[in-house]
C-alpha atoms as a PDB file:
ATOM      1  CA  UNK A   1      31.876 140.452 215.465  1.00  0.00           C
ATOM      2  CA  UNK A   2      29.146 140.279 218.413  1.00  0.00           C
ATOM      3  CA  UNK A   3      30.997 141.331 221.744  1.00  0.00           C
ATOM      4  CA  UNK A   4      31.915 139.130 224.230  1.00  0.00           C
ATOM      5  CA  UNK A   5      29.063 138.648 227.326  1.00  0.00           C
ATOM      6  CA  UNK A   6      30.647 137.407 230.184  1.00  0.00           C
ATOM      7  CA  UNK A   7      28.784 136.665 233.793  1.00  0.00           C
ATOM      8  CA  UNK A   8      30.458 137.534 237.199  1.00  0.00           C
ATOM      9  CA  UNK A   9      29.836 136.642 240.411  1.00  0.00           C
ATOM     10  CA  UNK A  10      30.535 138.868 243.458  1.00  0.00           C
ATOM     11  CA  UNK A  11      31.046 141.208 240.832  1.00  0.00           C
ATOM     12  CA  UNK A  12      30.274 144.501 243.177  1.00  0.00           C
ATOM     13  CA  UNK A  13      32.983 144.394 244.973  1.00  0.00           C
ATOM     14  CA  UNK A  14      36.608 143.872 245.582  1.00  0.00           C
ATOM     15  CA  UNK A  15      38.404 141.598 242.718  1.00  0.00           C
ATOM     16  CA  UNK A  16      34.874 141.164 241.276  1.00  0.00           C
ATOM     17  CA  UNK A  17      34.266 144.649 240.761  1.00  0.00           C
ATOM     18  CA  UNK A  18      37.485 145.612 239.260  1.00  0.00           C
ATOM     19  CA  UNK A  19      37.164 142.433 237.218  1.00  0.00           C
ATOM     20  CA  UNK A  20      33.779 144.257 235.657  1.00  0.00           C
ATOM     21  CA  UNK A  21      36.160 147.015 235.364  1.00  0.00           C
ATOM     22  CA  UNK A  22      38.628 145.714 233.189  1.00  0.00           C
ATOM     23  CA  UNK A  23      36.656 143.338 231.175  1.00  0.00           C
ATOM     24  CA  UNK A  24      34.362 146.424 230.176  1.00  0.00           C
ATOM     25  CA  UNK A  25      37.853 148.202 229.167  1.00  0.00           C
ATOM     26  CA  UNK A  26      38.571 145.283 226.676  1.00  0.00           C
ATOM     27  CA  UNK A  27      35.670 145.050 225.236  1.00  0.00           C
ATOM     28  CA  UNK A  28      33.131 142.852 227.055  1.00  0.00           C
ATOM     29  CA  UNK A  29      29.650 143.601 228.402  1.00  0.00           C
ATOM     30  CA  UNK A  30      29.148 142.274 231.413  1.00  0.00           C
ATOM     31  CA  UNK A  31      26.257 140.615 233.658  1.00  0.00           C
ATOM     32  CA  UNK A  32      27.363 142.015 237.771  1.00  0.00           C
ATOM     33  CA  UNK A  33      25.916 139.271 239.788  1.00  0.00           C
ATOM     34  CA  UNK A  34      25.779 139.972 243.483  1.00  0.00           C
ATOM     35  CA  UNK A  35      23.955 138.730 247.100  1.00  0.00           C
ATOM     36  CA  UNK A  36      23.036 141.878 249.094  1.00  0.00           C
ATOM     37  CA  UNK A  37      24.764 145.452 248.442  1.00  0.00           C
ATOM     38  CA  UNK A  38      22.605 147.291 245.937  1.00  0.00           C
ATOM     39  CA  UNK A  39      24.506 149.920 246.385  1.00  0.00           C
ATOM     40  CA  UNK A  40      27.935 148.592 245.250  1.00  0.00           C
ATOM     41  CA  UNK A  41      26.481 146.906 242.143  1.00  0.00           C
ATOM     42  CA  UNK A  42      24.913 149.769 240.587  1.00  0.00           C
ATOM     43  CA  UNK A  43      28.548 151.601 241.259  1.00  0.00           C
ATOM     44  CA  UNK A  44      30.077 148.829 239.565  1.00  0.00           C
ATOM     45  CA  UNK A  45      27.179 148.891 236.892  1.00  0.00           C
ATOM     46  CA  UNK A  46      27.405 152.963 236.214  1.00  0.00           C
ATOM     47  CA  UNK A  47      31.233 152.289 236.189  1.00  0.00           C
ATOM     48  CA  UNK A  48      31.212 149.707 233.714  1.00  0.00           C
ATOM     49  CA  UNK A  49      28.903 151.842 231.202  1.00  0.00           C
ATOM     50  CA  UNK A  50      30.915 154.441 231.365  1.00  0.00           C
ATOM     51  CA  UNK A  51      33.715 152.226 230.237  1.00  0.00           C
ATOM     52  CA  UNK A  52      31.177 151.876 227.111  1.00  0.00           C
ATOM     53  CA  UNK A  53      29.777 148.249 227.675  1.00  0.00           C
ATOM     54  CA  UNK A  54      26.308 147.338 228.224  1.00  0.00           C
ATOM     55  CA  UNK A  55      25.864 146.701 231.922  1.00  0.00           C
ATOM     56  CA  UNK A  56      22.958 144.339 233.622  1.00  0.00           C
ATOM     57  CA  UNK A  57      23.209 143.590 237.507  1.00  0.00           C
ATOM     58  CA  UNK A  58      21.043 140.270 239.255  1.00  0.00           C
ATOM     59  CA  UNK A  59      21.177 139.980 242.769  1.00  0.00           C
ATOM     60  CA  UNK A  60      21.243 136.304 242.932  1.00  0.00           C
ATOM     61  CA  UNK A  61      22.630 133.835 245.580  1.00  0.00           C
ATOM     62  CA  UNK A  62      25.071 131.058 243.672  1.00  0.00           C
ATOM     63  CA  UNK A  63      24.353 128.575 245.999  1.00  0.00           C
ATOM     64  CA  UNK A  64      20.663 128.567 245.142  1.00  0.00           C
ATOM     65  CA  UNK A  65      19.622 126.811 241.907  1.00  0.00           C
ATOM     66  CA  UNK A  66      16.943 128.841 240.969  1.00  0.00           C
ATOM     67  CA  UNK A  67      19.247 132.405 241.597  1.00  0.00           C
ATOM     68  CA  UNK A  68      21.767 130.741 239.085  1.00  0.00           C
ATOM     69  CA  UNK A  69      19.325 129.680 236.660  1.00  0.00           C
ATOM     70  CA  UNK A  70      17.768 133.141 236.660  1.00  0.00           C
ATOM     71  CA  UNK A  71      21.301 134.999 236.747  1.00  0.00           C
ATOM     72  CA  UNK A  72      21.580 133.158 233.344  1.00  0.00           C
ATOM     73  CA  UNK A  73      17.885 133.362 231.743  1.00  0.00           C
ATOM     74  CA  UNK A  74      18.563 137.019 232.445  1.00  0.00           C
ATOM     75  CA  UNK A  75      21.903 137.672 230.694  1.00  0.00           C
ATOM     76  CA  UNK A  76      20.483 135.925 227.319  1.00  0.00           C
ATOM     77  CA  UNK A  77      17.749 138.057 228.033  1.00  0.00           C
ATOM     78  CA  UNK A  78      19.328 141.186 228.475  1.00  0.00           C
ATOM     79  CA  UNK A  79      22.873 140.877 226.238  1.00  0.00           C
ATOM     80  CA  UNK A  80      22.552 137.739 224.544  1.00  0.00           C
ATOM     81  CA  UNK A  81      24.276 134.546 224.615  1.00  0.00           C
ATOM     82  CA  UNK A  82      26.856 134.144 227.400  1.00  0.00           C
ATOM     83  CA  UNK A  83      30.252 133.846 226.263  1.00  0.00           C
ATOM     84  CA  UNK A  84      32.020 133.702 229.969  1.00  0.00           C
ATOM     85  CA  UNK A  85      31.947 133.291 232.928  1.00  0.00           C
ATOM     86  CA  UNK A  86      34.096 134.504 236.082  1.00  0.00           C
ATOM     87  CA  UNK A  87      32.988 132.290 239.047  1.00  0.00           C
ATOM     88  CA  UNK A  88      34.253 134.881 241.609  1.00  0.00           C
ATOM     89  CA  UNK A  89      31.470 134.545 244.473  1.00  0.00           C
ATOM     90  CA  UNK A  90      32.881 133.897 247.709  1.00  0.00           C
ATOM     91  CA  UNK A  91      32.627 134.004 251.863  1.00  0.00           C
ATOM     92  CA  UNK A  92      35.498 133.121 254.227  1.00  0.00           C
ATOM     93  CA  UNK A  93      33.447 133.627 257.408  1.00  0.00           C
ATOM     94  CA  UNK A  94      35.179 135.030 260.719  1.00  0.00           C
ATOM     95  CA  UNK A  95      38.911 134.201 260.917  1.00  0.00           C
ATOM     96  CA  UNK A  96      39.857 131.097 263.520  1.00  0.00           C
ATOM     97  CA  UNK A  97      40.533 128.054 264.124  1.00  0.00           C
ATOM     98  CA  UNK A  98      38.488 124.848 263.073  1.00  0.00           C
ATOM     99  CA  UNK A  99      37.619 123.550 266.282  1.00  0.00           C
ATOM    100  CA  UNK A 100      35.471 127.150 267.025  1.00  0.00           C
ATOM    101  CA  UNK A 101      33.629 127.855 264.060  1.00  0.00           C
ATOM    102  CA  UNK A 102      30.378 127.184 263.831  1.00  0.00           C
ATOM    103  CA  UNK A 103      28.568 124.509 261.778  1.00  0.00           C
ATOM    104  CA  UNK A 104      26.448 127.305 260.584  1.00  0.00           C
ATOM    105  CA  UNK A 105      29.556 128.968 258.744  1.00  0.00           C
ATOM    106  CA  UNK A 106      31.116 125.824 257.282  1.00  0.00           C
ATOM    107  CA  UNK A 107      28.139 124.978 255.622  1.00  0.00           C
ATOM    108  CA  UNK A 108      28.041 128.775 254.171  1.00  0.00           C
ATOM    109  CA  UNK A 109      31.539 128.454 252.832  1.00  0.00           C
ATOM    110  CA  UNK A 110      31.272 124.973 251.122  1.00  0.00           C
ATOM    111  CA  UNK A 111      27.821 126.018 249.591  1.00  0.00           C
ATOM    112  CA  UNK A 112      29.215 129.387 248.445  1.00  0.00           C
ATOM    113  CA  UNK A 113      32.501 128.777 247.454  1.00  0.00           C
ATOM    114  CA  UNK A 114      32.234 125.347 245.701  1.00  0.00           C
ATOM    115  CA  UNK A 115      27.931 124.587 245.133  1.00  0.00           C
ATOM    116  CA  UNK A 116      27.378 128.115 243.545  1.00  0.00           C
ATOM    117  CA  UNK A 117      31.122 127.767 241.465  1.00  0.00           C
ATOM    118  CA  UNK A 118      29.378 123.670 240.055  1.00  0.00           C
ATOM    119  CA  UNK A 119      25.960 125.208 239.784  1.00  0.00           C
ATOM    120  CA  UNK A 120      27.564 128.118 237.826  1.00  0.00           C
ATOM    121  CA  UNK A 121      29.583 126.027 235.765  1.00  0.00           C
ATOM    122  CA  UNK A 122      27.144 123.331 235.331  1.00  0.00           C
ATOM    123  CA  UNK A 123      24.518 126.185 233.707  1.00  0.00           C
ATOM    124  CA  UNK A 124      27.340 127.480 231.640  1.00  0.00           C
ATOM    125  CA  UNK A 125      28.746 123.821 230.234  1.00  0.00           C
ATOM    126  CA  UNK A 126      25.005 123.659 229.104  1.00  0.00           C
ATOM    127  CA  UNK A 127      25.088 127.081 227.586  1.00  0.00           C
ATOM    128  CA  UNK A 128      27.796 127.348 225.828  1.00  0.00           C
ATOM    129  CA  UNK A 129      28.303 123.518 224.502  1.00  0.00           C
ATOM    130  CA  UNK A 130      25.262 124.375 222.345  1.00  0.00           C
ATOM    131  CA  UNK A 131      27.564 127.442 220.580  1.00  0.00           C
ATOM    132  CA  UNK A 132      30.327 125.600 220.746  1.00  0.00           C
ATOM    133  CA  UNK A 133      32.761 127.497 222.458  1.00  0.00           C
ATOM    134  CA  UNK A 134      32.669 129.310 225.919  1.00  0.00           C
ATOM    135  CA  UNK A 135      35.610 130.468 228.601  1.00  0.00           C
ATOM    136  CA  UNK A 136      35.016 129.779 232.628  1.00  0.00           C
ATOM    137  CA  UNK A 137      37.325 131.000 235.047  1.00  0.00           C
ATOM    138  CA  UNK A 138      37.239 129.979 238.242  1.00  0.00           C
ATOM    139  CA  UNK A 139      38.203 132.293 241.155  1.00  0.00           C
ATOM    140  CA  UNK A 140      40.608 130.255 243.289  1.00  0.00           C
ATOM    141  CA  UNK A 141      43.600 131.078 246.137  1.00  0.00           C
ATOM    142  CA  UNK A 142      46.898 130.749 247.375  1.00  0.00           C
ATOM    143  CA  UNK A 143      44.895 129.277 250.550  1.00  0.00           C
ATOM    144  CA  UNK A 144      44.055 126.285 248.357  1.00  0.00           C
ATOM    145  CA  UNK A 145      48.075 125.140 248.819  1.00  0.00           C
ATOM    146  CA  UNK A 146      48.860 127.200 251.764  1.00  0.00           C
ATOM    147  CA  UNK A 147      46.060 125.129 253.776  1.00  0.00           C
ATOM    148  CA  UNK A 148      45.438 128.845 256.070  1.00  0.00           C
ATOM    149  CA  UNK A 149      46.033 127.169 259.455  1.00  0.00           C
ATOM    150  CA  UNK A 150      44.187 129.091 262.261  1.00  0.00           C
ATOM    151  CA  UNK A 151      42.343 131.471 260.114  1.00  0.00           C
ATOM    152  CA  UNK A 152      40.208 129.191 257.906  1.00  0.00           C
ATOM    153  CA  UNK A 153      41.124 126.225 257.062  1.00  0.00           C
ATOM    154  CA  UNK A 154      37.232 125.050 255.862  1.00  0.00           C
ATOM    155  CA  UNK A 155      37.746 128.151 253.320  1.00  0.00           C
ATOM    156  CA  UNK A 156      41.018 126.754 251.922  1.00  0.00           C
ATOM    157  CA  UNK A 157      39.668 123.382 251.651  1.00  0.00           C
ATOM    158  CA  UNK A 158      36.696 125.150 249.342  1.00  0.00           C
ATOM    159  CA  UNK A 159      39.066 125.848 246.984  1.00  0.00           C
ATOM    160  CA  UNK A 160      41.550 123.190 246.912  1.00  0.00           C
ATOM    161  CA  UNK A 161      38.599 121.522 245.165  1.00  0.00           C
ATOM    162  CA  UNK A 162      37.671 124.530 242.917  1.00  0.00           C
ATOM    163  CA  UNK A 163      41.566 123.871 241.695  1.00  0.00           C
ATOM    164  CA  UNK A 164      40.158 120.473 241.118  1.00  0.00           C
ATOM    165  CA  UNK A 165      37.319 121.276 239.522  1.00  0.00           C
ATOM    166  CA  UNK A 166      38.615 123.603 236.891  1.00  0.00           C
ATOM    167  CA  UNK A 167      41.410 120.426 236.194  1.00  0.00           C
ATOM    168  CA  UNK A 168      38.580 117.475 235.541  1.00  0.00           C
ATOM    169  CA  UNK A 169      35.860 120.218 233.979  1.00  0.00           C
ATOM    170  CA  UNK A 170      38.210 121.305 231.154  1.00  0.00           C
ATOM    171  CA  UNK A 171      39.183 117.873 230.450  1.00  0.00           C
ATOM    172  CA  UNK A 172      35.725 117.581 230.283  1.00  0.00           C
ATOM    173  CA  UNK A 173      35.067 120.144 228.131  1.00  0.00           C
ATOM    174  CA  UNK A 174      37.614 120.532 225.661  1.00  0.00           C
ATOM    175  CA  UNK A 175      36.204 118.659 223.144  1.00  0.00           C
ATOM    176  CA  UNK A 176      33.075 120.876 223.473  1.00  0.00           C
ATOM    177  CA  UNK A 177      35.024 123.854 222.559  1.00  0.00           C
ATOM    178  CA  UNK A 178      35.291 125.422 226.557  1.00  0.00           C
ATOM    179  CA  UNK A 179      38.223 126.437 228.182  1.00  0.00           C
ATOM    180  CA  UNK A 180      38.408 126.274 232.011  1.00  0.00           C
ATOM    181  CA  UNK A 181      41.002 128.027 233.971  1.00  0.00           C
ATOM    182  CA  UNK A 182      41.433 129.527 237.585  1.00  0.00           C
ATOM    183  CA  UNK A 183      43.379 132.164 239.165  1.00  0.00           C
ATOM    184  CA  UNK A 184      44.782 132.126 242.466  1.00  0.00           C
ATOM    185  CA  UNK A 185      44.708 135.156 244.483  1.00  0.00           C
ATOM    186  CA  UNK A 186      46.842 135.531 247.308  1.00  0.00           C
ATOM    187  CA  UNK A 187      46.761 138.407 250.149  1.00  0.00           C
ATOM    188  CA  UNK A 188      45.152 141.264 247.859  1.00  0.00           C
ATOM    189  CA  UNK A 189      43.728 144.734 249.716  1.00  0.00           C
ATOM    190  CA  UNK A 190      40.004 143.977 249.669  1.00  0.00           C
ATOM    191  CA  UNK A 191      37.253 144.898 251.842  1.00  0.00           C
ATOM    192  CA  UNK A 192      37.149 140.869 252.643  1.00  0.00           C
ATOM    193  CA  UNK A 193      39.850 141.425 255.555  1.00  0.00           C
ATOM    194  CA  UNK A 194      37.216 143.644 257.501  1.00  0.00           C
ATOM    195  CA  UNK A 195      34.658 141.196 256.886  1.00  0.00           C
ATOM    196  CA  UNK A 196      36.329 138.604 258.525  1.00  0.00           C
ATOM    197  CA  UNK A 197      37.241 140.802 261.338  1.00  0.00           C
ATOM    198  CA  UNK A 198      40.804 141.800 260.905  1.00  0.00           C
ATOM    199  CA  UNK A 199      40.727 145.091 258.651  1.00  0.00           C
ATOM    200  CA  UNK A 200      44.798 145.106 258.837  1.00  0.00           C
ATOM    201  CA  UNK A 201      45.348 141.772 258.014  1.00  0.00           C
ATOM    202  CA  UNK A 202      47.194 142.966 254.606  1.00  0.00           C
ATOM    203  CA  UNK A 203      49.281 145.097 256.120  1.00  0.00           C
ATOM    204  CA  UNK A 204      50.407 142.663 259.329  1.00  0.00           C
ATOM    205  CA  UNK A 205      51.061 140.172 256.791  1.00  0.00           C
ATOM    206  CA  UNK A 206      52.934 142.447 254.162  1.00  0.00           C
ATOM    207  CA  UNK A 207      56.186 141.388 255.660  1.00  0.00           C
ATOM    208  CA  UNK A 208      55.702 137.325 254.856  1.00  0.00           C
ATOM    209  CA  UNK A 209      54.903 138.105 251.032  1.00  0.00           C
ATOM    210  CA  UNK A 210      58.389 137.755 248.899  1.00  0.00           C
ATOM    211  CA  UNK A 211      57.234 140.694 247.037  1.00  0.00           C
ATOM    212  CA  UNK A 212      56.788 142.774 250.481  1.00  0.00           C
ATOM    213  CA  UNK A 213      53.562 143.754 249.470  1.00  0.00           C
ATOM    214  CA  UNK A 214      49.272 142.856 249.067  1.00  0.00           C
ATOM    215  CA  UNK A 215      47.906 142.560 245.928  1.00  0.00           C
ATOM    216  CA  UNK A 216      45.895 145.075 244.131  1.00  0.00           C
ATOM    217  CA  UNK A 217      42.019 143.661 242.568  1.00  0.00           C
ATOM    218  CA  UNK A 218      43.580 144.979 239.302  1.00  0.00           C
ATOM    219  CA  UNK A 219      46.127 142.884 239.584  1.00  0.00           C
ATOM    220  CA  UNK A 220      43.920 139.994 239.584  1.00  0.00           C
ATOM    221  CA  UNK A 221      41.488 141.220 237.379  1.00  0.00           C
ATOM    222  CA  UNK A 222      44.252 141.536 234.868  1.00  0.00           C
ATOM    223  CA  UNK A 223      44.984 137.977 234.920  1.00  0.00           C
ATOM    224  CA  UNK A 224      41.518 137.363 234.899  1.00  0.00           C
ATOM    225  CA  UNK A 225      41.063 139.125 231.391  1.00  0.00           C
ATOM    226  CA  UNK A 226      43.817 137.134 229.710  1.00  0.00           C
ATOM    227  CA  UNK A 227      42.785 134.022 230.641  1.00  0.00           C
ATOM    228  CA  UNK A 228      38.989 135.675 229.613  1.00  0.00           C
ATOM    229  CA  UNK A 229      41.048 136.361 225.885  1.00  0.00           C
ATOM    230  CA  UNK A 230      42.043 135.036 222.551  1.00  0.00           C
ATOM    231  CA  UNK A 231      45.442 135.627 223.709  1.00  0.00           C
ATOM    232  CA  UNK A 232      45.366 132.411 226.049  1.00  0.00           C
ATOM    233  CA  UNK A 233      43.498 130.256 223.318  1.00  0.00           C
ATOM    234  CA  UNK A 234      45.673 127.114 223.993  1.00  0.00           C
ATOM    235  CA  UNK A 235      45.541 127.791 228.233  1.00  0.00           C
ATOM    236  CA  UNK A 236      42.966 125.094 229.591  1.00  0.00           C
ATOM    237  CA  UNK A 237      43.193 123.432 233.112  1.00  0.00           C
ATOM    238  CA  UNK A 238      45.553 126.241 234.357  1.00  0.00           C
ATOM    239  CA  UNK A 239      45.849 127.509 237.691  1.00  0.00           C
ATOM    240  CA  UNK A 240      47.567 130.822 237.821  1.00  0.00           C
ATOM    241  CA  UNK A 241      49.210 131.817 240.519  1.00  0.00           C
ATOM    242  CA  UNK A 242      48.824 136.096 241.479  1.00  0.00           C
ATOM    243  CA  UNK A 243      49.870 136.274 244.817  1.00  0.00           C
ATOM    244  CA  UNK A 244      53.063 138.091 244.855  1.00  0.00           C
ATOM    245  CA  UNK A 245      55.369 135.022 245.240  1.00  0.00           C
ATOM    246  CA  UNK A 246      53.455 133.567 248.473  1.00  0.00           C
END
């Protein structure tokens, strides 16, 4: 049998990277989509091959039709026909309120977060109906039911309607032989915290987590590969939960 060619998005970093990671170590080859940090894709790349899977990275911005549509013209190009897809792409912008953030930013985190996860999904429905079969999942979070009050609220409301998304899009396309799932993340030890401006953000909020701890991105990227595998053939319009009981 052909391996598995799965696409990722934000795949140089964080959950995305160790998603690449793990996916490589079961078997798939992988596509590393990313926006800016050469760098920390062609880590993730050398990583990956050393794991023994054929590696390509695109530096490609989801919310941009043409990136996506390239991202995918270059995978069939490179590994063949594209058998998943992990919509993990995603910005939060600075932590704070709704009333101070800037138009600027909530227009970033809607087109990130929930245009490049349709325009992903819509090039991958087309895709893989033609084979038959196909596996999207869609990069979600706790925030989506938590709401994030005073941190980012505009970010949590991005993926309250991912959750919706993967619901109606694998009623959609089950009968086209495509299963659609999402994780949920919830506080996991990324390099996102710093990015929004509070680098100890896991460790301040430790305490509020029933399991007393932040996630790992192998924790994630574990639950990412099952749903990704024959193992969760019958899982379709799931939401899973990983975020340590929060």
């Amino acid at each position: 049998m052909s391996r598995p060619v799965t696409v990722v998005t934000g795949g140089s970093r964080g959950i995305g990277a160790a998603t690449c990671l793990r996916l490589a170590s079961d078997g798939h080859d992988l596509v590393v989509g990313y926006a800016r940090d050469d760098e920390a894709a062609e880590r993730t790349a050398d990583a990956v091959r050393e794991a023994g899977a054929r590696c390509v990275t695109v530096r490609a911005d989801t919310s941009d039709e043409a990136d996506v549509e390239r991202l995918f013209d270059t995978a069939a190009e490179r590994l063949g026909a594209v058998t998943g897809l992990v919509n993990n792409a995603g910005v939060t912008g600075p932590l704070g309120r709704l009333a101070d953030t800037d138009t600027a930013e909530l227009r970033r985190v809607v087109e990130v977060n929930l245009l490049g996860t349709l325009l992903c999904s819509r090039r991958a429905a087309r895709d893989m109906a033609l084979r038959g079969a196909g596996v999207i999942v869609n990069v979600s979070s706790a925030a989506a039911t938590l709401g994030s009050p005073g941190e980012y609220v505009h970010y949590a409301a991005t993926k309250a309607a991912v959750d919706a998304l993967t619901v109606g899009l694998s009623k959609e396309l089950g009968p086209d032989g495509i299963r659609v799932n999402a994780v949920a993340p919830g506080l996991i030890d990324t390099e996102m915290h710093a990015a929004m401006g509070d680098p100890d953000r896991p460790a301040r909020l430790a305490p509020s987590i029933p399991l007393g701890r932040p996630g790992d991105p192998a924790e994630v990227a574990a639950a990412v590969a099952w749903l990704l595998s024959p193992d969760s053939s019958y899982a379709t319009g799931a939401v899973l939960r990983v975020a340590g009981g929060r």
